[in-house]
Protein backbone atom coordinates (compact mmCIF):
# COMPACT_ATOMS: atom_id res chain seq x y z
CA UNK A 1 0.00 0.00 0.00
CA UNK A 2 1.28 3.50 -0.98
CA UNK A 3 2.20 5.03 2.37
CA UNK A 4 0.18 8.21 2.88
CA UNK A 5 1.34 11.83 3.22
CA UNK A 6 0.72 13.75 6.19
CA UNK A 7 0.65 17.69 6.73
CA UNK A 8 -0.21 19.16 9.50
CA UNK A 9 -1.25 22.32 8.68
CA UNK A 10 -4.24 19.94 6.72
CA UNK A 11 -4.97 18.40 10.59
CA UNK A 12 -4.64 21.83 12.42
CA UNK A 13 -7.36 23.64 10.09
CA UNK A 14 -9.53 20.74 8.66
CA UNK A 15 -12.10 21.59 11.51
CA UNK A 16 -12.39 25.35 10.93
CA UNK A 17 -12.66 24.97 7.78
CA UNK A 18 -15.44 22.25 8.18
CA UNK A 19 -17.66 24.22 10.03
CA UNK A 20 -17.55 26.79 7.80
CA UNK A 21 -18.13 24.63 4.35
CA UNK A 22 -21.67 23.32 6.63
CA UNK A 23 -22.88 26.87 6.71
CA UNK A 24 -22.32 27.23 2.83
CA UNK A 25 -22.10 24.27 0.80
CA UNK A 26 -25.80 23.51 2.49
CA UNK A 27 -27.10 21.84 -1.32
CA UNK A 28 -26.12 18.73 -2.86
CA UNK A 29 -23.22 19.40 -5.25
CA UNK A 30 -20.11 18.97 -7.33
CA UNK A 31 -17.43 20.57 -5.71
CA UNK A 32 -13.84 20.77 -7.52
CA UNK A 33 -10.84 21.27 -4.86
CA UNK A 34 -7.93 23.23 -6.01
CA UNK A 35 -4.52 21.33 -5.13
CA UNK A 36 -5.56 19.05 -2.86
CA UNK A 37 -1.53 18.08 -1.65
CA UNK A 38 -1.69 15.47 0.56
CA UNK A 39 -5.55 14.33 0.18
CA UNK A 40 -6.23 15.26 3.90
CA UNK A 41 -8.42 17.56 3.03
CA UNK A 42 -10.51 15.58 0.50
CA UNK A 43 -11.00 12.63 2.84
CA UNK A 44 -11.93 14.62 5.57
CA UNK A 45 -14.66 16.86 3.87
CA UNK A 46 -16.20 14.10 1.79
CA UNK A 47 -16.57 12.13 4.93
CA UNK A 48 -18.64 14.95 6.73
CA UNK A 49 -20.26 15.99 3.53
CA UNK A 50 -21.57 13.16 1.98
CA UNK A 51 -23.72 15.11 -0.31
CA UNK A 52 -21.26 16.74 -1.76
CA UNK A 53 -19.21 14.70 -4.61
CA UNK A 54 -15.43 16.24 -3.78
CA UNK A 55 -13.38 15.99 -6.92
CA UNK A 56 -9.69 16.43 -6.37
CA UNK A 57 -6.93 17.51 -8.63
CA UNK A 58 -3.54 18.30 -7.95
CA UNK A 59 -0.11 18.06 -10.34
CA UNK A 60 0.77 14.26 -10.86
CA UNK A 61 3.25 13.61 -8.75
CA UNK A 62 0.86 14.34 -6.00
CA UNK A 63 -1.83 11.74 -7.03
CA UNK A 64 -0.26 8.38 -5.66
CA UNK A 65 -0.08 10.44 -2.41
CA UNK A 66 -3.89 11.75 -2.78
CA UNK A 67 -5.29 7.86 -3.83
CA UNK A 68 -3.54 6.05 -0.74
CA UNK A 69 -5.55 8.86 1.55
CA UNK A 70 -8.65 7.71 -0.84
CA UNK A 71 -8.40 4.00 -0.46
CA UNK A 72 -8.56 3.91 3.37
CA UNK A 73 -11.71 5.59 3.33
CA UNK A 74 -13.62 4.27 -0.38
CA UNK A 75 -16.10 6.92 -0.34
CA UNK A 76 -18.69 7.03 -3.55
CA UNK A 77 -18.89 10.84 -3.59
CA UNK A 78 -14.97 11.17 -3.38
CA UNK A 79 -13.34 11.57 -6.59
CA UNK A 80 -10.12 10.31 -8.07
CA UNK A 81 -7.53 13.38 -8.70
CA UNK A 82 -7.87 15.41 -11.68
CA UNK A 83 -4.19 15.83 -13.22
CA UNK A 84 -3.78 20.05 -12.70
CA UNK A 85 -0.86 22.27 -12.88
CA UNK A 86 -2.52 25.70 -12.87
CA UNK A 87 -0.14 27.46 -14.80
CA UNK A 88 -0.99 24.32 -18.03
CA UNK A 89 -4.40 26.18 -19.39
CA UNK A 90 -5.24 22.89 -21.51
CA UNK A 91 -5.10 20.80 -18.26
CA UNK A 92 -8.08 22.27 -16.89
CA UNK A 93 -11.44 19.98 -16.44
CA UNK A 94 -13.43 20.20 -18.84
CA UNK A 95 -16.69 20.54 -16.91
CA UNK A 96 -18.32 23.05 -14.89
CA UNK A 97 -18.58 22.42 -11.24
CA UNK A 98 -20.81 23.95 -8.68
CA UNK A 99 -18.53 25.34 -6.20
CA UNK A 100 -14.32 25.36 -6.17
CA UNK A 101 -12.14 25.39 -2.90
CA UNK A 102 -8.82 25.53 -2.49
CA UNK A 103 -6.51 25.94 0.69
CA UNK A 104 -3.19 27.52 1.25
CA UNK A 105 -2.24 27.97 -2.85
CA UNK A 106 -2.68 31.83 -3.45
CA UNK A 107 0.92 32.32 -1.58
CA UNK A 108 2.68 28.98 -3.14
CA UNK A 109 2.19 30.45 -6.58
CA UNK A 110 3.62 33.40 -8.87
CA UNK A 111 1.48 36.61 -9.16
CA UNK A 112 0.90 35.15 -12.97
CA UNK A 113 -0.47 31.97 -11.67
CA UNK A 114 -2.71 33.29 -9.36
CA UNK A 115 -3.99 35.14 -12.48
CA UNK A 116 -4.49 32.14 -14.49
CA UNK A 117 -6.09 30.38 -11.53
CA UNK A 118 -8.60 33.14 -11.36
CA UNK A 119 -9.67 32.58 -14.94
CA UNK A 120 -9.52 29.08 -14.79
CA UNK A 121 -12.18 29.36 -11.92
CA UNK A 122 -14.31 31.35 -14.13
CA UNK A 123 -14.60 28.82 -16.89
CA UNK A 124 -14.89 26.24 -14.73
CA UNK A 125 -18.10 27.50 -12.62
CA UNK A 126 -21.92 27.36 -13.02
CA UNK A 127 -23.43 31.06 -12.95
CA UNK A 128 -23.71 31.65 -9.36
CA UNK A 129 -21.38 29.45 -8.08
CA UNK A 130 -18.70 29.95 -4.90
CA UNK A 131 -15.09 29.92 -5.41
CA UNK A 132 -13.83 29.40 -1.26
CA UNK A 133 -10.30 30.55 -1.05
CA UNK A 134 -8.52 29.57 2.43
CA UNK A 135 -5.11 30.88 3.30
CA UNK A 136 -3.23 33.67 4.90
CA UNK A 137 -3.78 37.33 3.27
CA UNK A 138 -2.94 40.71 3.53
CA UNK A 139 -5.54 43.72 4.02
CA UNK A 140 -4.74 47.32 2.26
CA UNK A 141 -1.16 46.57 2.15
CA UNK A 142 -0.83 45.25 5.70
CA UNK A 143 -0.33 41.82 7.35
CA UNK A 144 -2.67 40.83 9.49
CA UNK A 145 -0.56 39.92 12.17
CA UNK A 146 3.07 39.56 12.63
CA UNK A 147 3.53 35.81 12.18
CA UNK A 148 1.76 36.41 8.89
CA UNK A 149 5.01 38.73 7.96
CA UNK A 150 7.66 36.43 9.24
CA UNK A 151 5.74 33.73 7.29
CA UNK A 152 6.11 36.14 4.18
CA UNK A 153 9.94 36.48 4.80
CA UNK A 154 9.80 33.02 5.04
CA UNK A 155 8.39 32.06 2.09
CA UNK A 156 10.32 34.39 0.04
CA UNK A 157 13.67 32.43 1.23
CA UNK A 158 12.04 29.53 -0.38
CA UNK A 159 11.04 31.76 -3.96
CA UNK A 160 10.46 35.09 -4.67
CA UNK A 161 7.82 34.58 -6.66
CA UNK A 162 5.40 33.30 -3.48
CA UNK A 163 4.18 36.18 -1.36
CA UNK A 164 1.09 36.70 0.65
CA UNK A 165 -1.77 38.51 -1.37
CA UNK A 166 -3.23 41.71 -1.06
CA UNK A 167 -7.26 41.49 -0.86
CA UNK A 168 -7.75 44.41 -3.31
CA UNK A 169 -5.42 42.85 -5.30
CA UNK A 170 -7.41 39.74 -5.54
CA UNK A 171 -10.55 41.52 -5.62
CA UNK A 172 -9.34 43.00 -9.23
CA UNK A 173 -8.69 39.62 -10.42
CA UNK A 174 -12.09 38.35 -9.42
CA UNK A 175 -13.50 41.58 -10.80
CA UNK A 176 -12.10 40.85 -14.14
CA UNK A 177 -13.17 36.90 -13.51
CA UNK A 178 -16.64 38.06 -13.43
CA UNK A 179 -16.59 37.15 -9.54
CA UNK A 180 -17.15 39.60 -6.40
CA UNK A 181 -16.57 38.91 -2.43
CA UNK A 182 -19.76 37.61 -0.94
CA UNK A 183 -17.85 37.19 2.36
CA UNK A 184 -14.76 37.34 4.41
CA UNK A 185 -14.58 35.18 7.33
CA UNK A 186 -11.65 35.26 9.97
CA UNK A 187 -10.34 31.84 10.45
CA UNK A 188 -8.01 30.44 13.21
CA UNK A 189 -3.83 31.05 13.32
CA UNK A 190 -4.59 34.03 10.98
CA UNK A 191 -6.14 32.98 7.97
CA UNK A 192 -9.13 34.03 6.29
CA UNK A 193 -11.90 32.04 3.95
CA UNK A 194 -12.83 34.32 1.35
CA UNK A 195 -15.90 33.19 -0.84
CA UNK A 196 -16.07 34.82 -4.21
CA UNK A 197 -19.62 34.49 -6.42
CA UNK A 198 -19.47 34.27 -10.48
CA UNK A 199 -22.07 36.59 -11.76
């Protein structure tokens, strides 16, 4: 049996973030997750949302790691990993999904990424549907607290091109995604789930 990744950050927030997908993703529906890593997540939220059918995706070296978290559990509405690298256009599903999550990506990726994720989201939702965006951000310039910055200092020793976003500056990319902020919610250890709306 494949052994199964582990992150922690995935066991520290899977809860908070829980209780916050039962308050929104209320309706039976295809949900598409956004580099699901480890497959934590997927397991996890599929296994308290059975109405939901969770569709993973992640870049292929992830997916043996994703499939041994998927095997434990053999849950009909979880889905086997979509092959995704956001920055490949022509990867993209080629279906529309109801709603799109994704959790701690926005700061992993270039500022052209996060571009090409917006309009990727775009394509890929139903009229009215929720893209829920989890991670760390910044608000009118600032950090939100000063973990947040040495995390940002941080992650720029690892690549320049990561950085934690600026909300306005993701609002313009949602604007221009046909997508606005239906909510901000303040999450544990800093973080934030913002839920954007296609028009």
């Amino acid at each position: 049996m494949q052994e199964k990744p582990f992150s922690q950050a995935c066991e520290n927030n899977k809860k908070p973030i829980l209780q916050v997908l039962e308050t929104i993703l209320i309706k039976p529906q295809t949900v598409l997750e956004i580099g699901s890593g480890s497959g934590q997540h997927s397991v996890y939220f599929a296994e308290h949302l059975p109405h939901l059918q969770w569709h993973t995706s992640d870049q292929p070296q992830h997916h043996k790691g994703i499939l041994a978290w998927h095997e434990v559990v053999n849950l009909s509405n979880l889905k086997p990993p979509y092959e995704l690298t956001v920055s490949e256009e022509t990867q993209w599903p080629n279906r529309l999904f109801d709603s799109i999550f994704t959790a701690n990506t926005i700061h992993i990726m270039s500022w052209s990424e996060v571009k090409i994720l917006f309009k990727g989201v775009e394509k890929l939702l139903h009229p009215r549907g929720l893209f829920l965006q989890y991670g760390p951000i910044k608000i009118a310039g600032r950090f939100t607290s000063a973990s947040n910055e040495k995390f940002e200092q941080w992650l720029k020793s690892q690549g320049e091109h990561m950085g934690i976003r600026d909300l306005a500056d993701l609002e313009k990319l949602a604007k221009d995604s046909s997508m606005s902020l239906l909510k901000k919610i303040p999450m544990p250890a800093n973080n934030f789930i913002l839920v954007w709306q296609k028009s």
